[in-house]
Protein backbone atom coordinates (compact mmCIF):
# COMPACT_ATOMS: atom_id res chain seq x y z
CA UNK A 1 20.06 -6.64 4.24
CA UNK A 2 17.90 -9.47 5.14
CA UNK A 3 19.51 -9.21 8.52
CA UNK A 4 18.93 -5.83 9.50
CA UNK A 5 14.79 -5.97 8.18
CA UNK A 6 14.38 -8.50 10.66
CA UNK A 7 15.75 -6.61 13.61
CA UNK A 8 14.14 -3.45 12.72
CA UNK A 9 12.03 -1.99 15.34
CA UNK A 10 8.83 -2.18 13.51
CA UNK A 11 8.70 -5.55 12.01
CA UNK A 12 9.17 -8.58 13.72
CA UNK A 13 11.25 -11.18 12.11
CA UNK A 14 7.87 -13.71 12.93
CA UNK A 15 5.88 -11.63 10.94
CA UNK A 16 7.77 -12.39 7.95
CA UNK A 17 7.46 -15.97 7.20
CA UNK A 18 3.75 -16.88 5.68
CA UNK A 19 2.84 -13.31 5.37
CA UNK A 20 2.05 -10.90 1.58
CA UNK A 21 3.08 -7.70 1.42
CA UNK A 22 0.03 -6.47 1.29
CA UNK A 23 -0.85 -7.66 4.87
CA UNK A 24 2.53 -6.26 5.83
CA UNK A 25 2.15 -3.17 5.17
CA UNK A 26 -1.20 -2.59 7.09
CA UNK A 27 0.71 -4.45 10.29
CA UNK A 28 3.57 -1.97 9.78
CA UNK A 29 1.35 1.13 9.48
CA UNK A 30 -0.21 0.14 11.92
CA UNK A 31 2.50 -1.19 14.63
CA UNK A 32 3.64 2.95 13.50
CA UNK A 33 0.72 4.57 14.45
CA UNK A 34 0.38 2.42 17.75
CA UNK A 35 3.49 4.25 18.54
CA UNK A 36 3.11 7.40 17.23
CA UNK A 37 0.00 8.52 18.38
CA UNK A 38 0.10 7.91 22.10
CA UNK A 39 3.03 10.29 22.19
CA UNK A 40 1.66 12.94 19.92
CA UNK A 41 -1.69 12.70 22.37
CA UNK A 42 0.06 13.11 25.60
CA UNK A 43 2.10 15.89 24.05
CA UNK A 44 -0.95 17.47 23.13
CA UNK A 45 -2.30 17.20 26.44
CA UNK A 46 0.68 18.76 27.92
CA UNK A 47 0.04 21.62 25.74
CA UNK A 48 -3.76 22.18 26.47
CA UNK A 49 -2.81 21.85 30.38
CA UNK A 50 -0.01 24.57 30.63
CA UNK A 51 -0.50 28.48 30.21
CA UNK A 52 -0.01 29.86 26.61
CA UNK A 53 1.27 32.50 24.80
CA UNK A 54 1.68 33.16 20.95
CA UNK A 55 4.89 31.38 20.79
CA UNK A 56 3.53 28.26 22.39
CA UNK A 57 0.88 27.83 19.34
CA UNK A 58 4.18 28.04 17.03
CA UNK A 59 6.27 25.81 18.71
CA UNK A 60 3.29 22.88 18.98
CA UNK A 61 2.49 23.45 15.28
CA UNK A 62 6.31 23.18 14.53
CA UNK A 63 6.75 20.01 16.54
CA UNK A 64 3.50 18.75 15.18
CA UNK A 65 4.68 19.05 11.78
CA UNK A 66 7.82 17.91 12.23
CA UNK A 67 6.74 14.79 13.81
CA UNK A 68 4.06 14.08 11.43
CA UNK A 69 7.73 13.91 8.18
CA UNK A 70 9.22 11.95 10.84
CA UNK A 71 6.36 9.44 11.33
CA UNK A 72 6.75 9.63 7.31
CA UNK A 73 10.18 9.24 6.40
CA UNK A 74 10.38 6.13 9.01
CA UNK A 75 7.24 4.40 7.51
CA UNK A 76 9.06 5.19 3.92
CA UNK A 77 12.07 3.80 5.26
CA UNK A 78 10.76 0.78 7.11
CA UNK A 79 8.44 0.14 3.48
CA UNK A 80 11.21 0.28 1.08
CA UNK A 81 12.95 -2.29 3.35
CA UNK A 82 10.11 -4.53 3.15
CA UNK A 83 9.76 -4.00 -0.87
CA UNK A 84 13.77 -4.90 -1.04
CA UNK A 85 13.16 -7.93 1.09
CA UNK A 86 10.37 -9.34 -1.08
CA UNK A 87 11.94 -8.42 -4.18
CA UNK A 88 15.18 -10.04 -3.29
CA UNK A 89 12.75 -13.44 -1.89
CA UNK A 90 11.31 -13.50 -6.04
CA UNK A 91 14.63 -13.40 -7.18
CA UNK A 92 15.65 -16.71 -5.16
């Protein structure tokens, strides 16, 4: 467990030494958004830039919800890692 948290994509096995949870969680949301939202701008910008038609507004509002769970589900994911890892450090 401890293992795979610190090879995850989003934290950094440095981060984890002196640091609370609390300060964490902002670098994690953070380190997510500095990811996600460079890609959701340019593929907004593709979007403005090309002709439209009705199903073009459907399709960007489908991918722009689905992106938004995603962005979701792997901050979720990547925060109940981070819960597990400090629970199991009290435990010790």
């Amino acid at each position: 467990m401890e293992e795979s948290l610190k090879t995850g994509f989003f934290i950094d096995k440095n981060d984890l030494n002196e640091q609370s949870f609390s300060v964490l969680k902002r670098r994690l949301r953070h380190k997510m958004l500095s990811y996600f939202l460079p890609v959701l701008a340019g593929f907004t910008a593709l979007f403005l830039l090309k002709e439209k038609n009705n199903y073009d507004y459907v399709l960007f509002f489908l991918i722009l919800i689905f992106s938004i769970i995603l962005y979701y589900l792997i901050y979720k994911n990547n925060l109940l890692k981070l819960k597990l890892y400090f629970f199991s450090k009290d435990k010790r």
